[in-house]
C-alpha atoms as a PDB file:
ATOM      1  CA  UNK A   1       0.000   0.000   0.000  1.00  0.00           C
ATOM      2  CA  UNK A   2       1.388   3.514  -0.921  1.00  0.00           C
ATOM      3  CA  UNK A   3       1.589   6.178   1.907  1.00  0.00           C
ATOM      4  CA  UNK A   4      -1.387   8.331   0.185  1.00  0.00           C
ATOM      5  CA  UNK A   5      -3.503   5.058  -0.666  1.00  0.00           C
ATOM      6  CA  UNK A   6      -6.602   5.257   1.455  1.00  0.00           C
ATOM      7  CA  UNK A   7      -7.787   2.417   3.564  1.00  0.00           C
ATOM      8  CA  UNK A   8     -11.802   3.177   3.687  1.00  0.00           C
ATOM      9  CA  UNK A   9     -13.664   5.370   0.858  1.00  0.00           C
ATOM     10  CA  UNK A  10     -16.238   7.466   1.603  1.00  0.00           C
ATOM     11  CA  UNK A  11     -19.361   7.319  -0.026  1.00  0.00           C
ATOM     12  CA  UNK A  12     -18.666   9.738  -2.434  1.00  0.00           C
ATOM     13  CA  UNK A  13     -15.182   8.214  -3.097  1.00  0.00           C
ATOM     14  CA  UNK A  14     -17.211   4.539  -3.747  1.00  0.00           C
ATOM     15  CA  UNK A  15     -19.567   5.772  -5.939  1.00  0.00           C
ATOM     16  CA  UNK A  16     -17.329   8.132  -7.786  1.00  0.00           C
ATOM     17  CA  UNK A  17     -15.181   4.795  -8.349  1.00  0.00           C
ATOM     18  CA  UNK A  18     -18.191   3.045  -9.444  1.00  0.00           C
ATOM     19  CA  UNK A  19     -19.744   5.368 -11.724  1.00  0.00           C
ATOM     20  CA  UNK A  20     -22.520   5.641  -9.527  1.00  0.00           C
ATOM     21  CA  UNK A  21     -24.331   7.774  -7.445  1.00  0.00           C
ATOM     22  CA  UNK A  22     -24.575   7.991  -3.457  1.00  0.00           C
ATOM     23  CA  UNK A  23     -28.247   7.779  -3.557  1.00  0.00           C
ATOM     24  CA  UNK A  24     -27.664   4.221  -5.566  1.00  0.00           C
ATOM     25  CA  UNK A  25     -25.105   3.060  -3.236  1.00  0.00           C
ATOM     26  CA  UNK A  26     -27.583   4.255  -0.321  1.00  0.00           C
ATOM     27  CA  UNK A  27     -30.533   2.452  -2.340  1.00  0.00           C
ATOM     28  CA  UNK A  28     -28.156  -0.943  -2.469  1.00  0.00           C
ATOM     29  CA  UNK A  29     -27.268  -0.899   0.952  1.00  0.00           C
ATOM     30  CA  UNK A  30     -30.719  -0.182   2.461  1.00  0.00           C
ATOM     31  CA  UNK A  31     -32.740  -3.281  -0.021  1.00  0.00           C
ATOM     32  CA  UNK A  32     -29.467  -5.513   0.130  1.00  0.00           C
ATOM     33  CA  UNK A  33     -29.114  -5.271  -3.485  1.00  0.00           C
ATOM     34  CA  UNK A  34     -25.558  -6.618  -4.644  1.00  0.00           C
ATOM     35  CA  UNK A  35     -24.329  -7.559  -1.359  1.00  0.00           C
ATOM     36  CA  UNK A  36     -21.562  -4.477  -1.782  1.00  0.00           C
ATOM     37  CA  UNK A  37     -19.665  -5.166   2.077  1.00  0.00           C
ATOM     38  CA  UNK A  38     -19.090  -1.752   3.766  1.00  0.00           C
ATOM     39  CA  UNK A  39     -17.691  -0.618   7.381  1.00  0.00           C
ATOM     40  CA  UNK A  40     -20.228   1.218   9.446  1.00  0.00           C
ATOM     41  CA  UNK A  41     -18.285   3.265  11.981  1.00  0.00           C
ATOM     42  CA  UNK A  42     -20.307   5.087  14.029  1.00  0.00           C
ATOM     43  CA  UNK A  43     -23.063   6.681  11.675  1.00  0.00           C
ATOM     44  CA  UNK A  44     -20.742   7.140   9.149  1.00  0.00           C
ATOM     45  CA  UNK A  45     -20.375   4.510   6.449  1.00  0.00           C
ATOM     46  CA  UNK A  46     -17.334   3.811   4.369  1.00  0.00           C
ATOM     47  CA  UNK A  47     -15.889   0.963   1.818  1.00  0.00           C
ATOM     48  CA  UNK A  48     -13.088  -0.884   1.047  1.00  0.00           C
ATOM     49  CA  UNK A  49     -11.428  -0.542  -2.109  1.00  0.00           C
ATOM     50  CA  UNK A  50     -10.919  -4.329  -2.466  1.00  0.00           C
ATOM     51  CA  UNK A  51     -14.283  -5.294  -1.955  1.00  0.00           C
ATOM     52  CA  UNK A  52     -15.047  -3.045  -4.400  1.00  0.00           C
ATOM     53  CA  UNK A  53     -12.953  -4.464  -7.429  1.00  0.00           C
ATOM     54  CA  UNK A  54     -13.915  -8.185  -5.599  1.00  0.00           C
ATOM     55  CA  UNK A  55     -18.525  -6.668  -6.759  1.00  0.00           C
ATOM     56  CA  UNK A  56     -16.666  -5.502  -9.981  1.00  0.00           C
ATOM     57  CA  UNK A  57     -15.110  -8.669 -10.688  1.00  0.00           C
ATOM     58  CA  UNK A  58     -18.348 -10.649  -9.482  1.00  0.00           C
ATOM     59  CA  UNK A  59     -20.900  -8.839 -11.915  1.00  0.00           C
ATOM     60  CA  UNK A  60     -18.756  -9.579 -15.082  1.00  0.00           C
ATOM     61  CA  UNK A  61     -20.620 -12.138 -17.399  1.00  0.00           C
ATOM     62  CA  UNK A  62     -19.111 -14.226 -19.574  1.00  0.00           C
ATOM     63  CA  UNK A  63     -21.113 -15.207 -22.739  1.00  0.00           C
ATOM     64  CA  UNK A  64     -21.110 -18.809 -23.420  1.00  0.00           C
ATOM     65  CA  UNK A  65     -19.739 -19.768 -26.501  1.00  0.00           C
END
């Protein structure tokens, strides 16, 4: 991990990195829709970067041939 590599994103940070919006992250977490892990610390709620690219890597389909 590089010294300026952050440990926990914050919303904004996860959905930015996504390509999404806050109020689709907030929409996920609150129905349990795609199971996206995240840290709640205090009332403040935050993500890791590696379970992000682990969603990423779990939504890609593969056509069969």
């Amino acid at each position: 991990m590089t010294p300026n590599s952050k440990i926990l994103l914050t919303q904004k940070e996860a959905a930015e990195y996504l390509n999404t919006t806050v109020g689709t992250l907030n929409t996920w977490r609150h129905y349990g829709k795609d199971k996206i892990p995240f840290v709640r610390w205090g009332n403040r709620i935050r993500y890791r970067k590696e379970d992000l690219d682990a969603w990423i890597q779990a939504q890609i389909v593969r056509p069969n041939n």
